[in-house]
Protein backbone atom coordinates (compact mmCIF):
# COMPACT_ATOMS: atom_id res chain seq x y z
CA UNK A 1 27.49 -0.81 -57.35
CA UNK A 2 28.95 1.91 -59.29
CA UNK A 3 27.11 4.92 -60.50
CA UNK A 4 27.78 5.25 -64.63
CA UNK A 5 26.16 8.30 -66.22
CA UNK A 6 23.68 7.73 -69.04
CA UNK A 7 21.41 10.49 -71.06
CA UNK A 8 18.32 9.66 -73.54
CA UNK A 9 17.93 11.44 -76.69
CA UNK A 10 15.30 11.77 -79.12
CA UNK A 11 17.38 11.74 -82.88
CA UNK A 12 16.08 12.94 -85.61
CA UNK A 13 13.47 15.40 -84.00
CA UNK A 14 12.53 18.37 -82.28
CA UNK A 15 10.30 17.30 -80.08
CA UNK A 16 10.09 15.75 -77.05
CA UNK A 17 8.93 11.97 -77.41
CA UNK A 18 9.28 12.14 -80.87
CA UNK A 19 11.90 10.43 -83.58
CA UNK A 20 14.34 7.67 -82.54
CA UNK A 21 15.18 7.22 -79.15
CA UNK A 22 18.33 6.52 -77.69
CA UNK A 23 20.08 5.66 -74.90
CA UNK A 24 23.56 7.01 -74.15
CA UNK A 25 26.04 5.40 -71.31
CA UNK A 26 29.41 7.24 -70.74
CA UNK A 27 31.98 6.00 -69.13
CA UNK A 28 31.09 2.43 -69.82
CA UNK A 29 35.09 0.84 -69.63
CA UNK A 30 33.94 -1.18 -66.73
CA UNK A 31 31.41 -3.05 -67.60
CA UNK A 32 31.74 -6.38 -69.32
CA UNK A 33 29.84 -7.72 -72.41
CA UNK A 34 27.09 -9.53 -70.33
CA UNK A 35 26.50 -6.27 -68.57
CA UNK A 36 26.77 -3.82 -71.73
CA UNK A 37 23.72 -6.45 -73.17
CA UNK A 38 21.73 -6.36 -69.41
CA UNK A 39 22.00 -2.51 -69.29
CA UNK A 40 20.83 -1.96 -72.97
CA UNK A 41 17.43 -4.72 -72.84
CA UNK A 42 16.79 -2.75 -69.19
CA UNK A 43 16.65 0.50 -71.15
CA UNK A 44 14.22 -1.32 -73.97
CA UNK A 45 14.85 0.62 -76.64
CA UNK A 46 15.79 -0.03 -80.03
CA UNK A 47 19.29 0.82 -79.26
CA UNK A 48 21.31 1.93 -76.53
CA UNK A 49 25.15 3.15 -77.05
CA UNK A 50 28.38 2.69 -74.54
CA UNK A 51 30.89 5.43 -74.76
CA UNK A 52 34.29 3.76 -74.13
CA UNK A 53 38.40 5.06 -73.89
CA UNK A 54 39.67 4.85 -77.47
CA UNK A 55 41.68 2.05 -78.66
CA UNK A 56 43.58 4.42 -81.09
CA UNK A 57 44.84 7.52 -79.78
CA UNK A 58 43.84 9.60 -82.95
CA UNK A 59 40.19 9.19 -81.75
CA UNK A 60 38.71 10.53 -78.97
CA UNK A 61 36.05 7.74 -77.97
CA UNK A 62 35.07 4.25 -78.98
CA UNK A 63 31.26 3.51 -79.43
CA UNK A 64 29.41 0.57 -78.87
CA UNK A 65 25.90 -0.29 -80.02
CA UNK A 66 23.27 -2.60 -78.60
CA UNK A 67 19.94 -2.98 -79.20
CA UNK A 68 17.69 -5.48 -76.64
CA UNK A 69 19.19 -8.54 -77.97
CA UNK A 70 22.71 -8.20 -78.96
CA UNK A 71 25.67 -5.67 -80.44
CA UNK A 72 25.28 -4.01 -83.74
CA UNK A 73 28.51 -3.58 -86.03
CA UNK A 74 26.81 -0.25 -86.77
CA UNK A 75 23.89 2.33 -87.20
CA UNK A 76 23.30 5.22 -88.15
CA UNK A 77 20.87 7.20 -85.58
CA UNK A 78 22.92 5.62 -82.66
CA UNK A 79 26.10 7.50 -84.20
CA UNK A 80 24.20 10.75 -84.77
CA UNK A 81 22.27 10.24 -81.27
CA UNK A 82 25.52 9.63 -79.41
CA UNK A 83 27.48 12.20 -81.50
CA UNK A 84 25.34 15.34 -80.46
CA UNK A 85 24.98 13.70 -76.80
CA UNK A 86 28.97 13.96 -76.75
CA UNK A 87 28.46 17.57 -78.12
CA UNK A 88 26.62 18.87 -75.70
């Protein structure tokens, strides 16, 4: 099984175990839909993000979001979450 990198954040906060939490996964271009939805209910949170390869060139990632049940079109502490996780 292949190792894929993944970092939690806590949006929206300062503190430890406070605010939104998140789940990041980076270099997610492997895994199919059934797995992207397995991954995020395993991490239980309200949502969980999948960095992918960008479809356009003039971007520098794609983003997925998931919560436990099924993909979100979009949302907003996910994209801030996953935004200072790419930061960093």
């Amino acid at each position: 099984m292949a190792r894929i990198p993944f970092y939690t954040a806590d949006v929206f906060t300062a503190s430890r175990f406070g605010g939104n939490p998140l789940a990041v996964v980076t270099g997610a271009d492997a895994l199919d839909d059934v797995t992207l939805q397995a991954v995020a209910a395993e991490f239980n949170l309200s949502e969980t993000t999948f960095v992918l390869a960008p479809v356009d060139p003039a971007n520098t990632a794609r983003v997925r979001i998931f919560n436990r049940t099924a993909e979100m079109a979009f949302a907003g502490h996910p994209m801030v979450g996953t935004a200072f996780v790419l930061a960093r």
